[in-house]
PDB file of N, CA and C in Angstrom:
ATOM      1  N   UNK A   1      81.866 121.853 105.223  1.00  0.00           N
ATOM      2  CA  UNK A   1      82.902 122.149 106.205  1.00  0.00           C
ATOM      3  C   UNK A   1      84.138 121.315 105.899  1.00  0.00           C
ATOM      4  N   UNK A   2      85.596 122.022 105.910  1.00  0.00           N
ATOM      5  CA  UNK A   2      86.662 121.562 105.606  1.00  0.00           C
ATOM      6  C   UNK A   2      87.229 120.282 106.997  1.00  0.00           C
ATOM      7  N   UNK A   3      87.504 119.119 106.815  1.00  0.00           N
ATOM      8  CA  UNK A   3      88.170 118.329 107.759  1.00  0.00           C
ATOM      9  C   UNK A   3      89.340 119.340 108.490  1.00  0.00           C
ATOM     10  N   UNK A   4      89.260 119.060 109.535  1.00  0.00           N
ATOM     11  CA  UNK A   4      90.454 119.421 110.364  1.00  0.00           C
ATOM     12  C   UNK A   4      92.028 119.691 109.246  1.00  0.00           C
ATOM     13  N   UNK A   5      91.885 118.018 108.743  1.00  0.00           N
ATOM     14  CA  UNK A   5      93.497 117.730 108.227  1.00  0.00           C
ATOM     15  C   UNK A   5      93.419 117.927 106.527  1.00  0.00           C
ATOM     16  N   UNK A   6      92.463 118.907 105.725  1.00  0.00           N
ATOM     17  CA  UNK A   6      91.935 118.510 104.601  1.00  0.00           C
ATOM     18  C   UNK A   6      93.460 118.772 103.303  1.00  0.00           C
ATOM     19  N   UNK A   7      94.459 119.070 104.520  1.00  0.00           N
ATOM     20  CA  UNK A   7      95.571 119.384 103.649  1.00  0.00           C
ATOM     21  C   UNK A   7      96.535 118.208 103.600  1.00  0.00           C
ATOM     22  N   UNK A   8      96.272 116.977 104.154  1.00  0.00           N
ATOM     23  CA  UNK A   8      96.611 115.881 104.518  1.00  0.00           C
ATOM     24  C   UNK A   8      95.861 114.651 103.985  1.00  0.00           C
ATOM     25  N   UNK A   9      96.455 113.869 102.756  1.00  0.00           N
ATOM     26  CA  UNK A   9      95.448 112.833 101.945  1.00  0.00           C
ATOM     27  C   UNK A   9      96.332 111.477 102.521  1.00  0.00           C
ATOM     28  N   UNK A  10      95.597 110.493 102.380  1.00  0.00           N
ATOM     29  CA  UNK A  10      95.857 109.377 102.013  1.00  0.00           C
ATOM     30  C   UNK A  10      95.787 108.528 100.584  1.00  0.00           C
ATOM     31  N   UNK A  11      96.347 108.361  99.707  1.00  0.00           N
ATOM     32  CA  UNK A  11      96.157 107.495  98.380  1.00  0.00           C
ATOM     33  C   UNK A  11      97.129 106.446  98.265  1.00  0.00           C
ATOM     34  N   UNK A  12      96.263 105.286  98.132  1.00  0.00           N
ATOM     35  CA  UNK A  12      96.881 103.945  97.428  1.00  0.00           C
ATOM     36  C   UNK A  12      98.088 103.764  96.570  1.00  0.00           C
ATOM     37  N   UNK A  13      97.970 104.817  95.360  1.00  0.00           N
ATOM     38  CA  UNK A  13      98.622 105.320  94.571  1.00  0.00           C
ATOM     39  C   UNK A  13     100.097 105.754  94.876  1.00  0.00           C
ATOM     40  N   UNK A  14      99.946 106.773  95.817  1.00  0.00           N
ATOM     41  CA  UNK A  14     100.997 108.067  96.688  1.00  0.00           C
ATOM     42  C   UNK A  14     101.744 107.122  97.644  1.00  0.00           C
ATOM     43  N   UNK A  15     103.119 106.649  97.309  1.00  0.00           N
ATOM     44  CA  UNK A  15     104.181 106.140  98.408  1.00  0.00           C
ATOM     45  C   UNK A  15     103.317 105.017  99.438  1.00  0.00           C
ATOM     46  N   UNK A  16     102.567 104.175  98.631  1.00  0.00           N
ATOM     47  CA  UNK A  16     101.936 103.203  99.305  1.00  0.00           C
ATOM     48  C   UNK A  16     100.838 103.487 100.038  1.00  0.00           C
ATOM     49  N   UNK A  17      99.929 104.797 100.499  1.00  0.00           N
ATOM     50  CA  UNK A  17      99.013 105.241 101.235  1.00  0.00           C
ATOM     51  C   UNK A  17      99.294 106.055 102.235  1.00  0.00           C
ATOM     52  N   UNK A  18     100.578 106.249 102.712  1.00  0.00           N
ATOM     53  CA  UNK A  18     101.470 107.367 104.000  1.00  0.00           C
ATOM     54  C   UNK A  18     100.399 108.526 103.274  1.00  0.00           C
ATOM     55  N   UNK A  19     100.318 108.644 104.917  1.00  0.00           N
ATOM     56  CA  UNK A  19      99.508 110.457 104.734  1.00  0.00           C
ATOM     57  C   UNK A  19     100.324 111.214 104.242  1.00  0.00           C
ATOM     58  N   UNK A  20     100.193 112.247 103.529  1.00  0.00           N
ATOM     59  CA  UNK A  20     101.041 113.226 102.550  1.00  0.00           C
ATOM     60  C   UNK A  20     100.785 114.177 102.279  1.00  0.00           C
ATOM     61  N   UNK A  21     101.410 115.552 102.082  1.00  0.00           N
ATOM     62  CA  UNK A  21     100.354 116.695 102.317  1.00  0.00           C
ATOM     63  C   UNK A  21      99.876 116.561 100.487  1.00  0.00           C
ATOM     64  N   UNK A  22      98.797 117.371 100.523  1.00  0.00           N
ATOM     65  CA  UNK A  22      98.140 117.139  99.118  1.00  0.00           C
ATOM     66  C   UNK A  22      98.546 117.959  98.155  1.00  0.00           C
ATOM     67  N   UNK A  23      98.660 117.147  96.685  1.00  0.00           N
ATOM     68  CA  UNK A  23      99.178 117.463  96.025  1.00  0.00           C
ATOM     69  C   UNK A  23     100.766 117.174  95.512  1.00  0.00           C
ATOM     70  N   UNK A  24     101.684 116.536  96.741  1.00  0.00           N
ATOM     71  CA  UNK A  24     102.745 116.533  96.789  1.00  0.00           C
ATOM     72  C   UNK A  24     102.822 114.980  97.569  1.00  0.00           C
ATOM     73  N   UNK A  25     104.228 114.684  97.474  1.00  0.00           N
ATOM     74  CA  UNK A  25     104.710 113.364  97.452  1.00  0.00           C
ATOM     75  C   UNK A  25     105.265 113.480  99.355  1.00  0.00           C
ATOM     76  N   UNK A  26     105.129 114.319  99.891  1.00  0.00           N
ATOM     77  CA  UNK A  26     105.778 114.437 101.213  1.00  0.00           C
ATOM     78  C   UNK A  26     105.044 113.861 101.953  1.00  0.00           C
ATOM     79  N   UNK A  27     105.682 113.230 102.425  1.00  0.00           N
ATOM     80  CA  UNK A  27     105.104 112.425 103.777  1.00  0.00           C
ATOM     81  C   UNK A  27     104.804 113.274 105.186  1.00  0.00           C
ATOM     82  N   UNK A  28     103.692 113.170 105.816  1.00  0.00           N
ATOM     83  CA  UNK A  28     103.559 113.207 107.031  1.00  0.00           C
ATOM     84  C   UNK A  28     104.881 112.603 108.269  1.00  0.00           C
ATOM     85  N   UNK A  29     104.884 111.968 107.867  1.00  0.00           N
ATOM     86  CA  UNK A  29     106.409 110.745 108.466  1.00  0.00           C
ATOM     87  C   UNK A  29     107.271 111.277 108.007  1.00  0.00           C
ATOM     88  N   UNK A  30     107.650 112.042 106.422  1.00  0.00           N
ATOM     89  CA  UNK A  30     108.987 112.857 106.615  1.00  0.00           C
ATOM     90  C   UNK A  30     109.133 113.715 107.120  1.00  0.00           C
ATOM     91  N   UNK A  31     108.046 114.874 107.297  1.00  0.00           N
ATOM     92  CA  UNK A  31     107.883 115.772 107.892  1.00  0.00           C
ATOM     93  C   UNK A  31     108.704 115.824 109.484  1.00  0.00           C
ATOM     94  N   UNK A  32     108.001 114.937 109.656  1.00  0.00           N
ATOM     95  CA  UNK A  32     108.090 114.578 111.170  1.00  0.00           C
ATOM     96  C   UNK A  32     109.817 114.366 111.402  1.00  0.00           C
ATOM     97  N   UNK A  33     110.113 114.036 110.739  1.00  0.00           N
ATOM     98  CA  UNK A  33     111.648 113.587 110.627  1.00  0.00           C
ATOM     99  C   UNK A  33     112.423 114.759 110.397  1.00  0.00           C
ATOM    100  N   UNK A  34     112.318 115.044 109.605  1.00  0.00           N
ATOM    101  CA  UNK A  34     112.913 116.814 109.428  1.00  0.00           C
ATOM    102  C   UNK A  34     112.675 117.163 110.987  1.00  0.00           C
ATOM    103  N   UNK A  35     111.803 117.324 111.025  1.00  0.00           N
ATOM    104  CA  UNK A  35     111.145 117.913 112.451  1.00  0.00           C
ATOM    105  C   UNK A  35     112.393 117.360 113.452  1.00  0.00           C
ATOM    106  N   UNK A  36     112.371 116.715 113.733  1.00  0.00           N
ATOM    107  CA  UNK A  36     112.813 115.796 114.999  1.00  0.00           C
ATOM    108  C   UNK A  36     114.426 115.473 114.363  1.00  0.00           C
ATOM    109  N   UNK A  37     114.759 116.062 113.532  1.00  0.00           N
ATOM    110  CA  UNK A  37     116.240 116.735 113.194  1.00  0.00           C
ATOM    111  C   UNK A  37     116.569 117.854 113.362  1.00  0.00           C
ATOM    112  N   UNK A  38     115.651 118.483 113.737  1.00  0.00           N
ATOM    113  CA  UNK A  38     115.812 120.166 114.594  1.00  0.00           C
ATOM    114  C   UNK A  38     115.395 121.429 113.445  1.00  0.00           C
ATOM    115  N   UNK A  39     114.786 120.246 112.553  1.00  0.00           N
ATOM    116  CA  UNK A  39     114.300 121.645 111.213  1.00  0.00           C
ATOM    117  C   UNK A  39     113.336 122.106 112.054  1.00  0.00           C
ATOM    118  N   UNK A  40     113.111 123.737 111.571  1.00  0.00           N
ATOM    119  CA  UNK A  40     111.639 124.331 111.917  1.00  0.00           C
ATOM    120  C   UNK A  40     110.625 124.710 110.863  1.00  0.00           C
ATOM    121  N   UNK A  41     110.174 125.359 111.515  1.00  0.00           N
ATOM    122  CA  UNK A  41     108.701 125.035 109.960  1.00  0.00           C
ATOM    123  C   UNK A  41     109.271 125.919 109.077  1.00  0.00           C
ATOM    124  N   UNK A  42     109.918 127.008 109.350  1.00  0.00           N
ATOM    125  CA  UNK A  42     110.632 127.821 108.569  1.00  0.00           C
ATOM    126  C   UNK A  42     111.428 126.877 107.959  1.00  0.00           C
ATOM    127  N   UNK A  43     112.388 126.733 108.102  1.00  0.00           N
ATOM    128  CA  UNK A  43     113.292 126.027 107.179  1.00  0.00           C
ATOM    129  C   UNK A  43     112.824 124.796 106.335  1.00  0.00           C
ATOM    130  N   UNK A  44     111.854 124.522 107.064  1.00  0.00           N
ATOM    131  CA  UNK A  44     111.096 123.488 105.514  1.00  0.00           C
ATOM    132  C   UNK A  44     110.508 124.061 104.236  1.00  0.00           C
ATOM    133  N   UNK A  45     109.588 125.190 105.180  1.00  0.00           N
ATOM    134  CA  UNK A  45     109.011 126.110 103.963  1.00  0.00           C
ATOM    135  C   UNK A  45     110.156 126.467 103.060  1.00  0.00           C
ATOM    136  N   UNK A  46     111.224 127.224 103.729  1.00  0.00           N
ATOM    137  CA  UNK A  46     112.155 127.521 102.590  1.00  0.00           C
ATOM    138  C   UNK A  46     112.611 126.416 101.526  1.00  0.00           C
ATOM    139  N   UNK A  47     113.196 124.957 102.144  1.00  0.00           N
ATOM    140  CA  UNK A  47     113.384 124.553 101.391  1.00  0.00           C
ATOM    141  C   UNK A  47     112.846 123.210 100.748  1.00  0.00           C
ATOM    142  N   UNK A  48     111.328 123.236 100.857  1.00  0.00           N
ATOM    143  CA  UNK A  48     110.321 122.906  99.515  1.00  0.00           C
ATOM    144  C   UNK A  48     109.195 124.176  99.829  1.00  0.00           C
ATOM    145  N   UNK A  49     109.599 124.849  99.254  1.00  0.00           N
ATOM    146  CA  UNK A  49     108.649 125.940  98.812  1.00  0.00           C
ATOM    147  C   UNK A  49     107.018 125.744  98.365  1.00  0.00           C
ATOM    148  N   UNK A  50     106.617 124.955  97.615  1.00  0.00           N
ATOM    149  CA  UNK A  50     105.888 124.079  97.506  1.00  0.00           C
ATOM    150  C   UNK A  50     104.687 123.804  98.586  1.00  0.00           C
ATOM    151  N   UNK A  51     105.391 123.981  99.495  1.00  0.00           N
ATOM    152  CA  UNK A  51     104.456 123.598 101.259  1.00  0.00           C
ATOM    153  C   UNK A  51     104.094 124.790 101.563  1.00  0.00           C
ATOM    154  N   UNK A  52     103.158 125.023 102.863  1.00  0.00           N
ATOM    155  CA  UNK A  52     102.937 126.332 103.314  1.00  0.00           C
ATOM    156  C   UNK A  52     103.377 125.743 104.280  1.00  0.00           C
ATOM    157  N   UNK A  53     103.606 127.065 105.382  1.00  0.00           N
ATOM    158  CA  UNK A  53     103.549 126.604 106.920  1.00  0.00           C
ATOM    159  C   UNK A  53     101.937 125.991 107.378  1.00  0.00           C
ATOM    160  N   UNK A  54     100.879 126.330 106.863  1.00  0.00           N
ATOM    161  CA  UNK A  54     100.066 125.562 107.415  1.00  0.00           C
ATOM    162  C   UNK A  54      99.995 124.178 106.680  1.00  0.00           C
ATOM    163  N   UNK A  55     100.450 123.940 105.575  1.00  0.00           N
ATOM    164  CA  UNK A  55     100.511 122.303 105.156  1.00  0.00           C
ATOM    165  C   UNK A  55     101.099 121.491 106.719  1.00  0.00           C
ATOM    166  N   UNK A  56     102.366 122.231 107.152  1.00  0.00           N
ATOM    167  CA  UNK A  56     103.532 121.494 107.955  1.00  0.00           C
ATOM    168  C   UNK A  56     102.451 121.554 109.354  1.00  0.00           C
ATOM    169  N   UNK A  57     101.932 122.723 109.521  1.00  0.00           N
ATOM    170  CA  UNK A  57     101.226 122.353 111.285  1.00  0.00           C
ATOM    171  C   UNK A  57     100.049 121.054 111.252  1.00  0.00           C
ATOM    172  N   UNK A  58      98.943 121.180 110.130  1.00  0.00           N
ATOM    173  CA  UNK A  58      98.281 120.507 109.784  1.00  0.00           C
ATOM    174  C   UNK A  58      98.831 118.767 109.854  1.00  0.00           C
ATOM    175  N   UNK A  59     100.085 118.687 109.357  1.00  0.00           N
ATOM    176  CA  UNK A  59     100.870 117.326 109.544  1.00  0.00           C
ATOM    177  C   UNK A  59     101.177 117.250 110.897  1.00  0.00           C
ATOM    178  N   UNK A  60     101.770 118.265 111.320  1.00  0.00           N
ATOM    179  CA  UNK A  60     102.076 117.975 112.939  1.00  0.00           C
ATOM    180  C   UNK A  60     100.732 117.721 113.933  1.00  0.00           C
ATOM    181  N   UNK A  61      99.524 118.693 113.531  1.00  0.00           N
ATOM    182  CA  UNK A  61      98.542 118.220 114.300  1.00  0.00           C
ATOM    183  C   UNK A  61      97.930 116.947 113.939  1.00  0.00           C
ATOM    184  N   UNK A  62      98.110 116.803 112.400  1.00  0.00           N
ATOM    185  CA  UNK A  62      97.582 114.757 112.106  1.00  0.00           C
ATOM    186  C   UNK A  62      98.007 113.745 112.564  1.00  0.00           C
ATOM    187  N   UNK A  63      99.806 114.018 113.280  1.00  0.00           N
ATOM    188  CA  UNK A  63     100.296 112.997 113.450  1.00  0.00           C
ATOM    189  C   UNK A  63      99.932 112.930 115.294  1.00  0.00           C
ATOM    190  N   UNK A  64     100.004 113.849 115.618  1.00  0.00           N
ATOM    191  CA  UNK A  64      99.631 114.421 117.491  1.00  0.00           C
ATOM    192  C   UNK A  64      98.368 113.262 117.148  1.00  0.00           C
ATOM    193  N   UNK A  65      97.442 114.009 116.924  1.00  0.00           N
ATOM    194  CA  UNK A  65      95.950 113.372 116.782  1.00  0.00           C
ATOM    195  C   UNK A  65      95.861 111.632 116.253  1.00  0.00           C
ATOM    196  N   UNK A  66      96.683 111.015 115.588  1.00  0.00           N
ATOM    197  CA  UNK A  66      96.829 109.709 115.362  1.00  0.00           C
ATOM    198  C   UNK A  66      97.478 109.003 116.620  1.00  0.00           C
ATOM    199  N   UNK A  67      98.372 109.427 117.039  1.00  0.00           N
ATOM    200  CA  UNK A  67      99.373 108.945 118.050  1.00  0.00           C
ATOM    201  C   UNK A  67      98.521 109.125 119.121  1.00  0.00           C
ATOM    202  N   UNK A  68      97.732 110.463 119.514  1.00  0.00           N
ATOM    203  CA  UNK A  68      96.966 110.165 120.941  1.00  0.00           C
ATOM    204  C   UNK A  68      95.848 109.212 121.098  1.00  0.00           C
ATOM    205  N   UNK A  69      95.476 108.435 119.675  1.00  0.00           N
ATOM    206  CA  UNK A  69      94.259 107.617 119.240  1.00  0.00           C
ATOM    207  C   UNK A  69      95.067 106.330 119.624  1.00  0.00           C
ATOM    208  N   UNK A  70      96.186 106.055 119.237  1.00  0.00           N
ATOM    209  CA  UNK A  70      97.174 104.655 119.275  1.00  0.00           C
ATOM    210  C   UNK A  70      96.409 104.058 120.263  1.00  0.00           C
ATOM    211  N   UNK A  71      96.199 102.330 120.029  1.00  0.00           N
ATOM    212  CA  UNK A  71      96.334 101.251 121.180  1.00  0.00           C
ATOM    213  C   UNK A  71      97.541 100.496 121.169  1.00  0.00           C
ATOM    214  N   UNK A  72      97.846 100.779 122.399  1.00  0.00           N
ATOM    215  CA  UNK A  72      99.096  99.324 122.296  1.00  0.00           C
ATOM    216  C   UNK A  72      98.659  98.135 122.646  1.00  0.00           C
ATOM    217  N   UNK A  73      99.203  96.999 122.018  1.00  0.00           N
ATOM    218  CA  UNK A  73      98.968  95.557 122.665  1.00  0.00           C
ATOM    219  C   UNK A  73     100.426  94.925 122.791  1.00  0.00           C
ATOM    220  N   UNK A  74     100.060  94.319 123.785  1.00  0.00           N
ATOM    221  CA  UNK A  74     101.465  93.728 124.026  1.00  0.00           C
ATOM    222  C   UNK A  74     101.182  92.251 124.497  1.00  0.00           C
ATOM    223  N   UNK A  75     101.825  90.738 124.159  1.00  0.00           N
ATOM    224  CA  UNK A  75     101.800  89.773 124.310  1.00  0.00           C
ATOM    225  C   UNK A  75     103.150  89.428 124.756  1.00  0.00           C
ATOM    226  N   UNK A  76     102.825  88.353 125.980  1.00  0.00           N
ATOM    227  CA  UNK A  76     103.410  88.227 126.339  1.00  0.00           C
ATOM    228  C   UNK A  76     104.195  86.426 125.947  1.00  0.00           C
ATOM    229  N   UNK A  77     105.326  86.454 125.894  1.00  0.00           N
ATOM    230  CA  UNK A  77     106.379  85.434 125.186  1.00  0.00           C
ATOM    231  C   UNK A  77     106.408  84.393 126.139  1.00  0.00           C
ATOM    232  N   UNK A  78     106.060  83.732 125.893  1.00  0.00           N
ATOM    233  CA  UNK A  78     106.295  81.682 127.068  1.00  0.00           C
ATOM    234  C   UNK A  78     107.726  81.617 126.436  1.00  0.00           C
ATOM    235  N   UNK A  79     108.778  81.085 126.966  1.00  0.00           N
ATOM    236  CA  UNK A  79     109.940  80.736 126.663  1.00  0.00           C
ATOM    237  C   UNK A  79     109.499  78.899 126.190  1.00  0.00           C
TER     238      UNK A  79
END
């Protein structure tokens, strides 16, 4: 059975370990950035061709799914 994200690697190697879709040097984190510059999945596909639209949802659902896992800690500062 395929992982949820199996289009989504991590390597040591690859831009320090940033999740990335596979095969390719793109970041999960750039993705996201495009994204949140008002690109849509269309306009990424068009311009890296390279990707599918399901590479790009697969990133959007890895990063949803990491972020709803997050703990925050917070300490607090003595002056």
């Amino acid at each position: 059975m395929n992982s949820p994200y199996h289009r989504i690697v991590s390597d040591p190697e690859v831009l320090g370990g940033k999740p990335c879709v596979r095969g390719t040097r793109i970041s999960v984190e750039f993705l996201l950035e495009l994204m949140a510059s008002g690109a849509t999945q269309a306009d990424i596909v068009r311009e890296y061709p390279h990707l599918t639209a399901e590479d790009v949802e697969q990133a959007l659902r890895y990063a949803a799914h990491f972020l709803r896992n997050e703990v925050l800690i917070t300490a607090k500062v003595e002056p």
